[in-house]
Protein backbone atom coordinates (compact mmCIF):
# COMPACT_ATOMS: atom_id res chain seq x y z
CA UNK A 1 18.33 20.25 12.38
CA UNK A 2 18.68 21.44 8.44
CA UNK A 3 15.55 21.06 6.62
CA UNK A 4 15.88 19.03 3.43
CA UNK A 5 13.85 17.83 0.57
CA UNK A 6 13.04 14.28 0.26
CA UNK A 7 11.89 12.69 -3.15
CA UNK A 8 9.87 9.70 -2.84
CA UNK A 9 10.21 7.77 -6.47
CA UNK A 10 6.33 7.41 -7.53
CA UNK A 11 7.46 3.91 -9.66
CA UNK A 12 7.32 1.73 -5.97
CA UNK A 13 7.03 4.52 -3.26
CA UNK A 14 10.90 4.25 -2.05
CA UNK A 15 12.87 7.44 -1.56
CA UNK A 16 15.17 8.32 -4.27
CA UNK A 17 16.97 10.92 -2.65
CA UNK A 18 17.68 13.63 -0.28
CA UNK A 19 18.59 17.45 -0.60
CA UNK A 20 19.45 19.88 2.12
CA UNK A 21 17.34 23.48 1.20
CA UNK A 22 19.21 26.23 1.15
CA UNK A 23 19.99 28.64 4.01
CA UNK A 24 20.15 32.10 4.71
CA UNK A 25 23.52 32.31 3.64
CA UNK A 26 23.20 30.09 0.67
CA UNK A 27 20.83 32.58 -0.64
CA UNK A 28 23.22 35.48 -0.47
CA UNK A 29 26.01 33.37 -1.72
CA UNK A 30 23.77 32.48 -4.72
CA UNK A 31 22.26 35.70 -5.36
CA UNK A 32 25.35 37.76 -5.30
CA UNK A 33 27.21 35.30 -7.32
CA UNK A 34 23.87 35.77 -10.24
CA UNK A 35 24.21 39.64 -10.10
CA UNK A 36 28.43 39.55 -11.04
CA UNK A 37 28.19 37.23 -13.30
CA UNK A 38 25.37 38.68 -14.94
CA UNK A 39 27.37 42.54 -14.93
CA UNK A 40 29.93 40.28 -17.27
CA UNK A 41 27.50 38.62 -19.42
CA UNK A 42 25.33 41.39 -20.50
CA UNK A 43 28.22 43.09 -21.93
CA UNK A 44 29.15 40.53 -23.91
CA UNK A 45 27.95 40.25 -27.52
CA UNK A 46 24.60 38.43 -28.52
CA UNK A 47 26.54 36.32 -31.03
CA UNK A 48 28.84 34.75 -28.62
CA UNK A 49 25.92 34.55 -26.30
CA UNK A 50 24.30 32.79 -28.33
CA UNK A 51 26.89 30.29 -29.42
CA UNK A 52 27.42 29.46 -25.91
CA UNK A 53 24.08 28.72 -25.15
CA UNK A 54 24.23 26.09 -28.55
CA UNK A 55 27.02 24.77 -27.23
CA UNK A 56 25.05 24.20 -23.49
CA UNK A 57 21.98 22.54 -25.25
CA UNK A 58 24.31 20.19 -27.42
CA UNK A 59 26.15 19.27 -23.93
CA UNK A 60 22.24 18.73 -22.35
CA UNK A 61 20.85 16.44 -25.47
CA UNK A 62 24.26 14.39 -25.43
CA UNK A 63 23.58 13.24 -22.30
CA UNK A 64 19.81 12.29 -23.02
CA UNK A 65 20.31 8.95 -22.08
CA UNK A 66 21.17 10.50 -18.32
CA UNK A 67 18.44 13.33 -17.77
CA UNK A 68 15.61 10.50 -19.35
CA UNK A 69 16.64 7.98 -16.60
CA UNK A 70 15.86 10.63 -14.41
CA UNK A 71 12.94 11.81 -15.09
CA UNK A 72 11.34 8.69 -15.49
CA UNK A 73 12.77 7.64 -11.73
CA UNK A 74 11.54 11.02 -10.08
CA UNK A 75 8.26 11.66 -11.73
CA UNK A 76 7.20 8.32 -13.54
CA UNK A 77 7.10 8.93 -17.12
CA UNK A 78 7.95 5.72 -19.04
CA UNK A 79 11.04 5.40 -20.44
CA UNK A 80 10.39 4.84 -23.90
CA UNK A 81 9.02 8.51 -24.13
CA UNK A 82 11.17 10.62 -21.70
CA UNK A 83 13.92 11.20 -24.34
CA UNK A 84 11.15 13.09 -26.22
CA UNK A 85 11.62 15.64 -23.58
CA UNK A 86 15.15 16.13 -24.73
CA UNK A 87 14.31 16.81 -28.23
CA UNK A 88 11.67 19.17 -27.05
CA UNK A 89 14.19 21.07 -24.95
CA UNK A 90 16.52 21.17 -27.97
CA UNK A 91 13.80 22.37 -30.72
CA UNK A 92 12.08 25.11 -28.42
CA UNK A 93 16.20 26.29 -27.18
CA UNK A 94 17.23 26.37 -30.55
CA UNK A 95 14.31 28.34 -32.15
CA UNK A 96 14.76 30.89 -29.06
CA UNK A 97 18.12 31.55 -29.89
CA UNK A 98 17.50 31.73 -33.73
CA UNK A 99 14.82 34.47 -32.85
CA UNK A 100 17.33 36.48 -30.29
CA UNK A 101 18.49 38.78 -33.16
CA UNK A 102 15.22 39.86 -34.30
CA UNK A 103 13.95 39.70 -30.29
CA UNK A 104 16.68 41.72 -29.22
CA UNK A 105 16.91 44.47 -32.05
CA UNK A 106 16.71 47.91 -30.93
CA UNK A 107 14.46 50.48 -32.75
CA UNK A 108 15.98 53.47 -34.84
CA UNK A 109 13.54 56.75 -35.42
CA UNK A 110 13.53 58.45 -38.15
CA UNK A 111 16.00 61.32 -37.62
CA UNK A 112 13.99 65.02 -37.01
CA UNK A 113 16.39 67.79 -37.40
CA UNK A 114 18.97 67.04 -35.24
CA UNK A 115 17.46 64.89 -32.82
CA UNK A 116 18.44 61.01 -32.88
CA UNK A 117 16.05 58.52 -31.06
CA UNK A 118 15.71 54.51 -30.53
CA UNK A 119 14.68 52.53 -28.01
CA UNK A 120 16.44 49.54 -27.08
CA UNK A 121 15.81 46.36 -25.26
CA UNK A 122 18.25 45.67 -22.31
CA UNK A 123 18.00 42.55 -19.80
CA UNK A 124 16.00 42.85 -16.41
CA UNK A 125 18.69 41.24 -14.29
CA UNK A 126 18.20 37.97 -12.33
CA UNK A 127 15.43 35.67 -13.44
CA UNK A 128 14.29 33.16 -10.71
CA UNK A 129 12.50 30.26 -12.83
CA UNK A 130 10.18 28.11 -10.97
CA UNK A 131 9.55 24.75 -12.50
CA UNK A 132 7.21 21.66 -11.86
CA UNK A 133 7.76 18.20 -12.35
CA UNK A 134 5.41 17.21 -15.24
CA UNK A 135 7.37 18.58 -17.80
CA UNK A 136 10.87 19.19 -15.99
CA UNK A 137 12.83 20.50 -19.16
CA UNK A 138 10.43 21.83 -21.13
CA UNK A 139 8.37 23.94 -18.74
CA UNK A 140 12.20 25.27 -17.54
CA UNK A 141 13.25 26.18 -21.14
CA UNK A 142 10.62 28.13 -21.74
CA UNK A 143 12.41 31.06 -19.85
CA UNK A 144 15.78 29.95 -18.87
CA UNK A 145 17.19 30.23 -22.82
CA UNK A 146 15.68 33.28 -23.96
CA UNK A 147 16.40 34.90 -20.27
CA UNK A 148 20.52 33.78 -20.76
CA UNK A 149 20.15 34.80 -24.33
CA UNK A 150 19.02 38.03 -23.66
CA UNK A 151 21.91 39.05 -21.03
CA UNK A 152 20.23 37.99 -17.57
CA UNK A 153 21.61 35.38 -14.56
CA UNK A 154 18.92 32.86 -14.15
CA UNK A 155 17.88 30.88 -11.07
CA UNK A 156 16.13 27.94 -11.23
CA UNK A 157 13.83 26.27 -8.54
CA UNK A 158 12.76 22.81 -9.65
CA UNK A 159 10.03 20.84 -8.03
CA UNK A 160 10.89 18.48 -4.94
CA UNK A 161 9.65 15.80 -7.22
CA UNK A 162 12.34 16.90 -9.54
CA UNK A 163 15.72 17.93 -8.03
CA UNK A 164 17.85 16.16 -10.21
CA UNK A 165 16.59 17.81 -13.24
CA UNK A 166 17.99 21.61 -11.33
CA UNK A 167 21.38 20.04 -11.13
CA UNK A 168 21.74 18.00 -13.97
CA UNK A 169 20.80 21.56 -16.39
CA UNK A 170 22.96 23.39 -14.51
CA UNK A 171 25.87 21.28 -14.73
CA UNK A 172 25.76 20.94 -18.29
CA UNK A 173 25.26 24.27 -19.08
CA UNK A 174 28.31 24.75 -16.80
CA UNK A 175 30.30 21.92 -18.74
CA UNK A 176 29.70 23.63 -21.98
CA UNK A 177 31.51 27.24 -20.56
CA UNK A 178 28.41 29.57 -18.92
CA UNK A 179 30.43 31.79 -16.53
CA UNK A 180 30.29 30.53 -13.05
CA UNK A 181 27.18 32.34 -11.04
CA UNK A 182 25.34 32.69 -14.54
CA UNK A 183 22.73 29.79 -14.15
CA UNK A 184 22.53 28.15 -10.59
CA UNK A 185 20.11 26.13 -8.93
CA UNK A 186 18.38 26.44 -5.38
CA UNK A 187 16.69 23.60 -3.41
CA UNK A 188 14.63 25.66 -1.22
CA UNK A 189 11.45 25.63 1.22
CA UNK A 190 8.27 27.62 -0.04
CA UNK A 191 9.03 30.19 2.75
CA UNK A 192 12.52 30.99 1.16
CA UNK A 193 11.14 31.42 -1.93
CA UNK A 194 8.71 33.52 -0.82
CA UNK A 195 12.09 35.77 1.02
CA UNK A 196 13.87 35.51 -1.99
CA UNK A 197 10.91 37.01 -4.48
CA UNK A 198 10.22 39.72 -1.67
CA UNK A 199 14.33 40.91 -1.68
CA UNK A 200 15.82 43.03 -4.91
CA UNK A 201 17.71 40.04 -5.40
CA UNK A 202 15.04 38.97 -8.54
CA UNK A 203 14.02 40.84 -11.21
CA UNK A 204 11.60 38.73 -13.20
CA UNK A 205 10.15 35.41 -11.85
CA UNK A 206 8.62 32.57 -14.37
CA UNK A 207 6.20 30.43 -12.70
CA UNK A 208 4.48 27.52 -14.17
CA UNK A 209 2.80 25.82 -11.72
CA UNK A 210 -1.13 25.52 -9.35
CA UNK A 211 -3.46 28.77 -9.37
CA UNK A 212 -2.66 28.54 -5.95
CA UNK A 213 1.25 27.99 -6.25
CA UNK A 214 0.91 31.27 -8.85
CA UNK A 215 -1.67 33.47 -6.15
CA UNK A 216 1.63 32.77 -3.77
CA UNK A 217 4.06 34.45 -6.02
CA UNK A 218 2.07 37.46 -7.15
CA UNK A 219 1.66 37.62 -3.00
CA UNK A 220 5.21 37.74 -2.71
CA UNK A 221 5.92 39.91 -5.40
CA UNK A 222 3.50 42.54 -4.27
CA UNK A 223 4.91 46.29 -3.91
CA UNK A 224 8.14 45.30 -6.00
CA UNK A 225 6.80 45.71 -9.35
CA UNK A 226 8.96 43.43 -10.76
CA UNK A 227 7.42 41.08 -13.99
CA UNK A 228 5.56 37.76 -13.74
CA UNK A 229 4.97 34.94 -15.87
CA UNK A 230 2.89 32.90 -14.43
CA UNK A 231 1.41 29.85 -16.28
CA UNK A 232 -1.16 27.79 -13.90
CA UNK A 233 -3.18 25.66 -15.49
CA UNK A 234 -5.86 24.21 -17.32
CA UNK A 235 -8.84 21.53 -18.07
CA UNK A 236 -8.51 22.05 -21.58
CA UNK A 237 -11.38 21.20 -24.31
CA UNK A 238 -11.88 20.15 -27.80
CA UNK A 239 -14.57 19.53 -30.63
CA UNK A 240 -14.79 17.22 -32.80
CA UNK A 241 -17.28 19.07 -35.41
CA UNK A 242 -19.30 17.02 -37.81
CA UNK A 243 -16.77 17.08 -41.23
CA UNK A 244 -13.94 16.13 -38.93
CA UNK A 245 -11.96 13.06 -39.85
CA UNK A 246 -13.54 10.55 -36.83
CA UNK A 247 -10.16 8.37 -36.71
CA UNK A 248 -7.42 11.39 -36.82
CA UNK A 249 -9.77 13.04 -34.20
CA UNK A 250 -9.84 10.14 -32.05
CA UNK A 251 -6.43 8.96 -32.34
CA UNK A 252 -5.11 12.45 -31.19
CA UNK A 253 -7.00 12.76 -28.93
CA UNK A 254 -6.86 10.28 -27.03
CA UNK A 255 -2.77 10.48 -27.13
CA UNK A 256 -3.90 14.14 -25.78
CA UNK A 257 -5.84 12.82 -22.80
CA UNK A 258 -3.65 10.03 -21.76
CA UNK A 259 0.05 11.16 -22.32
CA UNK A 260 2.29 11.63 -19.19
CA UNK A 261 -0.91 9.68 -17.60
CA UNK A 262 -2.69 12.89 -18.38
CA UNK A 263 -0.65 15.46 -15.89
CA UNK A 264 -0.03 18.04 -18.91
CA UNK A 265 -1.46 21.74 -18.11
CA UNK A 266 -2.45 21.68 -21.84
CA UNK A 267 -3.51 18.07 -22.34
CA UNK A 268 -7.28 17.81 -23.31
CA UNK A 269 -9.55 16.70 -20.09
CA UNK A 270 -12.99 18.01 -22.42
CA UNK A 271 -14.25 16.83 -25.81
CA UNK A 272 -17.25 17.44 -27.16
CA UNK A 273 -18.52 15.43 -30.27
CA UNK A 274 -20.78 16.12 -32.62
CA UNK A 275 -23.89 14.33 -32.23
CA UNK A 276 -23.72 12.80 -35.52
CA UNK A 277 -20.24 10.74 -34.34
CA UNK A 278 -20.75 10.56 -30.69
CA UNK A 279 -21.15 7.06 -30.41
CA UNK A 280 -18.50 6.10 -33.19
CA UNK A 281 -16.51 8.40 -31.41
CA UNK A 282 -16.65 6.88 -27.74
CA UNK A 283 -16.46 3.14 -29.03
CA UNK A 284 -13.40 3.49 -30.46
CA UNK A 285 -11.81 5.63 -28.28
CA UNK A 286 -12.27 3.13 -25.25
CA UNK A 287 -11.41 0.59 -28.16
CA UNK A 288 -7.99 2.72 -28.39
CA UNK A 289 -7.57 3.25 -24.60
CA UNK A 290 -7.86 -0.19 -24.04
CA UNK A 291 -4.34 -1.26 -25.35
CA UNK A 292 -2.17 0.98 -23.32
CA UNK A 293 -0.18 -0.88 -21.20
CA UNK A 294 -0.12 0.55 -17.50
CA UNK A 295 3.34 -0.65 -15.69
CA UNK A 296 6.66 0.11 -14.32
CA UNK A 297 7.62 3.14 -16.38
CA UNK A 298 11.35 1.40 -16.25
CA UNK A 299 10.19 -0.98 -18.75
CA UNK A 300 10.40 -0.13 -22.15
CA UNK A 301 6.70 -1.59 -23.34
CA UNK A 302 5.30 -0.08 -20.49
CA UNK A 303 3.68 3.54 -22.33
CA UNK A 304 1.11 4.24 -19.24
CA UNK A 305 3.08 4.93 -15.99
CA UNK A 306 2.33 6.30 -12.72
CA UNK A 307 1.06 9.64 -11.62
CA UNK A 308 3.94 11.50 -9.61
CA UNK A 309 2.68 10.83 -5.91
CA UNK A 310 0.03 8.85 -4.13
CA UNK A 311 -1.60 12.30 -2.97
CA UNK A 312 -1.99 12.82 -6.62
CA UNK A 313 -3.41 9.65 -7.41
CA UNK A 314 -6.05 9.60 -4.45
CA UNK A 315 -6.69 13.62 -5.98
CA UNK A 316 -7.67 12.27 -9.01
CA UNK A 317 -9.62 9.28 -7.83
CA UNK A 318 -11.72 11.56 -5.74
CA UNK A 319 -12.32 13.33 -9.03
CA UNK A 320 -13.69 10.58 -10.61
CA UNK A 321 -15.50 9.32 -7.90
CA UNK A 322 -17.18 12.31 -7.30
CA UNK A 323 -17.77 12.28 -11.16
CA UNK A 324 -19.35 8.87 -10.96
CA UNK A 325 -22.08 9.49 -8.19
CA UNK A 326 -23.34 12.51 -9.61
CA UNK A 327 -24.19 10.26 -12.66
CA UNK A 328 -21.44 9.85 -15.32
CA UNK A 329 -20.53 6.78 -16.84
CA UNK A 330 -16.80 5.17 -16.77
CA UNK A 331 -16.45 3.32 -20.01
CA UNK A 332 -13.14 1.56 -19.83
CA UNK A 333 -12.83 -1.33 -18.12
CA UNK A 334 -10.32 -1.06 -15.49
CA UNK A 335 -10.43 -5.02 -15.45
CA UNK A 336 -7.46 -4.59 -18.29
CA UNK A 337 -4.99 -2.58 -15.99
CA UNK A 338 -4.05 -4.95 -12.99
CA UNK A 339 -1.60 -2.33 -11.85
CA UNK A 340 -4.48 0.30 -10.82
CA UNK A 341 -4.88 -0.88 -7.56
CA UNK A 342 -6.59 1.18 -4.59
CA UNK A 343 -3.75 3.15 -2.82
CA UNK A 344 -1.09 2.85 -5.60
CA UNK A 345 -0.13 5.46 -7.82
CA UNK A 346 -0.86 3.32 -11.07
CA UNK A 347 -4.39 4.59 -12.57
CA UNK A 348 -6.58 3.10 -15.19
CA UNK A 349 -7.20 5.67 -17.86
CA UNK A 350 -10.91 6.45 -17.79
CA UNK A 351 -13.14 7.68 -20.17
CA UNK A 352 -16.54 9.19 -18.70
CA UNK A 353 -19.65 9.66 -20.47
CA UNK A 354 -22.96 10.71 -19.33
CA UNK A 355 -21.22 14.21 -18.13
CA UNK A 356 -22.37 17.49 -17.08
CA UNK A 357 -20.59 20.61 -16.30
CA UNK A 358 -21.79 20.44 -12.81
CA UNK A 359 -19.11 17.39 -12.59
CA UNK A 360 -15.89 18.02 -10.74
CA UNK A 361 -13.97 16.28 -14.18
CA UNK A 362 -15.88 18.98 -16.31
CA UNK A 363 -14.77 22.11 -14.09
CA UNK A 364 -12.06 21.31 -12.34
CA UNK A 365 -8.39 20.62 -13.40
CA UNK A 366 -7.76 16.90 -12.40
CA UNK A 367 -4.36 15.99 -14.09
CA UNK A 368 -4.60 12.71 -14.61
CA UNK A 369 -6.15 9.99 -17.08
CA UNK A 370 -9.41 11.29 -16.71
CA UNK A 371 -11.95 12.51 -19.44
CA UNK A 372 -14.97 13.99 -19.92
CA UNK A 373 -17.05 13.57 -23.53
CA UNK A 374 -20.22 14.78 -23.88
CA UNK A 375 -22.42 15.57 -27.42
CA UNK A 376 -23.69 18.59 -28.72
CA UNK A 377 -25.96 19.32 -31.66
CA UNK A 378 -24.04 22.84 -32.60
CA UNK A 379 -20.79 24.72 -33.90
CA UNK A 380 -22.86 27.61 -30.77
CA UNK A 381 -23.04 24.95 -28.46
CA UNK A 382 -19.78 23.90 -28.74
CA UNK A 383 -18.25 26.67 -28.19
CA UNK A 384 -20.39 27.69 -25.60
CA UNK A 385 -19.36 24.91 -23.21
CA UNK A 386 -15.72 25.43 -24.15
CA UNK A 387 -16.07 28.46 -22.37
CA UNK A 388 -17.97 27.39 -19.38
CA UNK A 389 -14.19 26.98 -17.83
CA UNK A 390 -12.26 29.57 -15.28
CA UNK A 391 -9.39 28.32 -17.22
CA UNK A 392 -7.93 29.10 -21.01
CA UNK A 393 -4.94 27.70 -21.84
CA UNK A 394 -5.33 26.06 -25.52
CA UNK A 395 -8.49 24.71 -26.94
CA UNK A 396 -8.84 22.62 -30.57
CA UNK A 397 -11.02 22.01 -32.98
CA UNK A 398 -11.36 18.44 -35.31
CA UNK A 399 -12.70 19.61 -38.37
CA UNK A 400 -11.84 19.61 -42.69
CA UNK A 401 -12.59 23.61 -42.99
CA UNK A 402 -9.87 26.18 -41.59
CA UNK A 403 -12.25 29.03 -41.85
CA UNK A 404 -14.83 27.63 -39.66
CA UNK A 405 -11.91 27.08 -37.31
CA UNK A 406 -10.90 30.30 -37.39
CA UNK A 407 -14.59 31.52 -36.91
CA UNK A 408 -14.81 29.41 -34.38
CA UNK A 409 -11.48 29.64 -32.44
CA UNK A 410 -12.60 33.97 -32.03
CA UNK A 411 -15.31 33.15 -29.91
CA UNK A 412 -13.38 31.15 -27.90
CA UNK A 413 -11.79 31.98 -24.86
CA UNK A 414 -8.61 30.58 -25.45
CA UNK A 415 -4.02 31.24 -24.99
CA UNK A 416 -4.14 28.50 -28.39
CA UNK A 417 -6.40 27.52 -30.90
CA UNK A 418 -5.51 24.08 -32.39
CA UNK A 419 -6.80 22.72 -35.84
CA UNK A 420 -6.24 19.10 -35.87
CA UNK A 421 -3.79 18.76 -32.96
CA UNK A 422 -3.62 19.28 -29.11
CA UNK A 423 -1.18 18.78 -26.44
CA UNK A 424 1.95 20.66 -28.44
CA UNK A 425 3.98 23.52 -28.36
CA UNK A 426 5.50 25.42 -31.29
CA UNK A 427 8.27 27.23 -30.24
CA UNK A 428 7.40 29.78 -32.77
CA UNK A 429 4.04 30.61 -30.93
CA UNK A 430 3.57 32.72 -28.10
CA UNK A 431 2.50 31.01 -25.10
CA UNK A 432 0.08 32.14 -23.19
CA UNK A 433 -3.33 31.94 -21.17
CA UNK A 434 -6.40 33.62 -20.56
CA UNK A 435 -8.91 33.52 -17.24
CA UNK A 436 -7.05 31.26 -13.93
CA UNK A 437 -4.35 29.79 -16.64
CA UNK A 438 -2.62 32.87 -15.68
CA UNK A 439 -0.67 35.81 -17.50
CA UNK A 440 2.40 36.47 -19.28
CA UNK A 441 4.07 35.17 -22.06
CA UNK A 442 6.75 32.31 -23.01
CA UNK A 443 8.10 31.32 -26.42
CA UNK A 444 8.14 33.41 -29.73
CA UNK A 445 9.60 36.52 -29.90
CA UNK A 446 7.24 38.22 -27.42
CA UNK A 447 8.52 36.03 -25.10
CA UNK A 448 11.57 38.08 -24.95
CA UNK A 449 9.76 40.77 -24.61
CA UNK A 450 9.13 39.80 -20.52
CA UNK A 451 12.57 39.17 -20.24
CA UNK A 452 13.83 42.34 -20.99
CA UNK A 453 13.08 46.35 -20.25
CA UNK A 454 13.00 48.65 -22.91
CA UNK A 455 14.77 52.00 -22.55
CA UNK A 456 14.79 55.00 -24.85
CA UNK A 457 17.42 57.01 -26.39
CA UNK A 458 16.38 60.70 -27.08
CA UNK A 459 20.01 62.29 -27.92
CA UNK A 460 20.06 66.13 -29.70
CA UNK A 461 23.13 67.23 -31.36
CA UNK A 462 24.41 70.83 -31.31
């Protein structure tokens, strides 16, 4: 019998669809396909590269109407706020192709006698992209523009959760005139994956993903010395410092907590306040939490939908749970959310106080709408607790004075340093992460530099 993925819709629990995982065969079909096309592509200039790739993310955003629908039926996120994924695909695909030239540009020496040298950046080859669900288009674009950009094939293995999203990229980017074989999609078991990485059919793989989901690929990759990117995680803090503006800091944040129901790698699951606005602080950010309206993410009023599976949910329950008997506080009343019922995947947001760092929400990455606020009486302690974390993805600060921010943000132990802001990505940033958040880099123009190999020209004229 063919082993296939099933996704189970998280909005009412039915099955949305069904995908057979690719075979032996399929694999060699797929991976053969990826290395001729990729021969062709590589020789062909960056400028028409590039204008193909434009072309592929017009074709993607015209259609956000299509990919939104889907999202929001495989992994929950309400409706009203999936085509933001669209225009975050288009801003971070754009701004990779506007850095390609200066990415891409080899190096000229400085003649010596009659010696001429440069180095040059060249593509690695086949990229296999492994994407999760909670960010379906913008965790893939990450790597799949720059990676086509720069002359590679790319592969991409979506989540179970999110199938749809694999085929709907692909197909548009195949609509808007990529070469056949260029960018393909693979629905395939973790065991094939695991094959796949171990052959010479990859080159590079980007993972985002679970520390656990990343120790599996640097496993598999073992002995091939081949790159990684592998971003894993978080349980990311902030600070709300004393001169910080209380209702910007509270209004952020708690749109940093509870977006996508909280299941954001970089979304903020720590704050620490300043004892001075501690209690101003938690009163009105229950106040805020209180008027989100948890429902069926189909419904365009609805801006609190489900988390992406009932494991998840009963995951994150134990977290709080757990959270609760060893003494903190949950200070939203989950009275308002009639949709959080016991064995669903609907959650009230929650808002603990009364925390420790011995506390599973404190040290452990929960993904959901879960957080921890605690107050300190320092800038030192502060930043002290922001490290207590095996994780380091981004961290922010709420405060009026950029140099203290920067003082601050050198101690800590941190991919990105906000000011002001959390839960964002600029394109023009490298992304990155520090401790179990993983290694590598995505975005900017150093995030080229993982998708290529550099090779050096050292030619002497007679």
């Amino acid at each position: 019998m063919m082993s296939e993925l099933i996704t189970i819709s998280p909005i009412d629990g039915q099955e949305l669809l069904r995908r057979p995982h690719a075979t032996a065969a399929d694999l060699d079909r797929i991976t053969q396909a990826a290395r001729r096309a990729q021969r062709d592509w590589a020789r062909q200039p960056l400028a028409v590269r590039v204008d193909r790739l434009e072309q592929a993310i017009s074709t993607v955003v015209a259609r956000t109407e299509t990919f939104a629908k889907a999202i929001t039926e495989q992994m929950g996120r309400p409706i009203s706020q999936a085509p933001g994924e669209l225009r975050g695909f288009a801003e971070r695909g754009r701004h990779m192709l506007s850095v390609a030239a200066e990415a891409l540009a080899s190096r000229d020496l400085p003649e010596q006698d009659n010696l001429h040298r440069s180095i040059v950046r060249e593509p690695v080859g086949v990229v296999l992209t492994i994407a999760p669900w909670n960010y379906p288009l913008l965790t893939a674009v990450n790597s799949i523009v720059p990676a086509l950009a720069a002359g590679n094939a790319v592969i991409l293995k979506h989540s179970d959760q999110t199938p749809l999203c694999a085929e709907q990229l692909v197909q548009a980017f195949g609509d808007a005139g990529l070469p056949a074989g260029l960018f393909q999609y693979i629905h395939a078991t973790h065991d094939t994956i695991r094959a796949l990485i171990q052959s010479p059919a990859i080159d590079y793989v980007a993972f985002t993903g679970s520390v656990r989901g990343g120790a599996a690929v640097e496993e598999a990759a073992a002995g091939r010395f081949i790159g990684r990117g592998l971003e894993l995680g978080g349980n990311d803090p902030a600070y709300v410092r004393a001169d910080a503006d209380l209702t910007q800091a509270v209004d952020t944040l708690v749109d940093g907590a509870f977006f996508n129901s909280g299941q954001s790698c970089c979304g903020i699951q720590r704050i620490y306040v300043h004892q001075s606005h501690y209690r101003a602080f938690v009163d009105q950010a229950v106040a805020l939490t209180e008027q989100y309206r948890l429902g069926d993410p189909l419904d365009p009023n609805i801006n609190l939908g489900p988390v992406v599976r009932l494991r998840a949910a009963e995951e994150i329950r134990t977290v709080l749970a757990r959270s609760i008997e060893m003494g903190a506080r949950d200070c939203v009343d989950p009275g308002r959310f009639p949709m959080a019922l016991p064995g669903s995947t609907y959650l009230a947001p929650s808002i603990l106080t009364q925390v420790n760092h011995e506390m599973p929400v404190m040290n452990e990455e929960c993904f959901g709408p879960v957080v921890g606020i605690m107050p300190v009486a320092s800038d030192e302690q502060a930043v002290a607790l922001m490290n207590d974390c095996r994780y380091g993805l981004t961290a922010a600060i709420f405060t009026q004075d950029i140099e203290a921010a920067r003082h601050l943000g050198s101690q800590i132990e941190t991919g990105t340093l906000f000011m002001n802001r959390c839960d964002y990505l600029d394109p023009a940033l490298a992304w990155t992460g520090v401790k179990n958040t993983g290694h590598g880099i995505s975005l900017s123009v150093y995030g080229y530099h993982m998708l290529t190999r550099v090779k050096s020209y050292h030619l002497r004229t007679l």
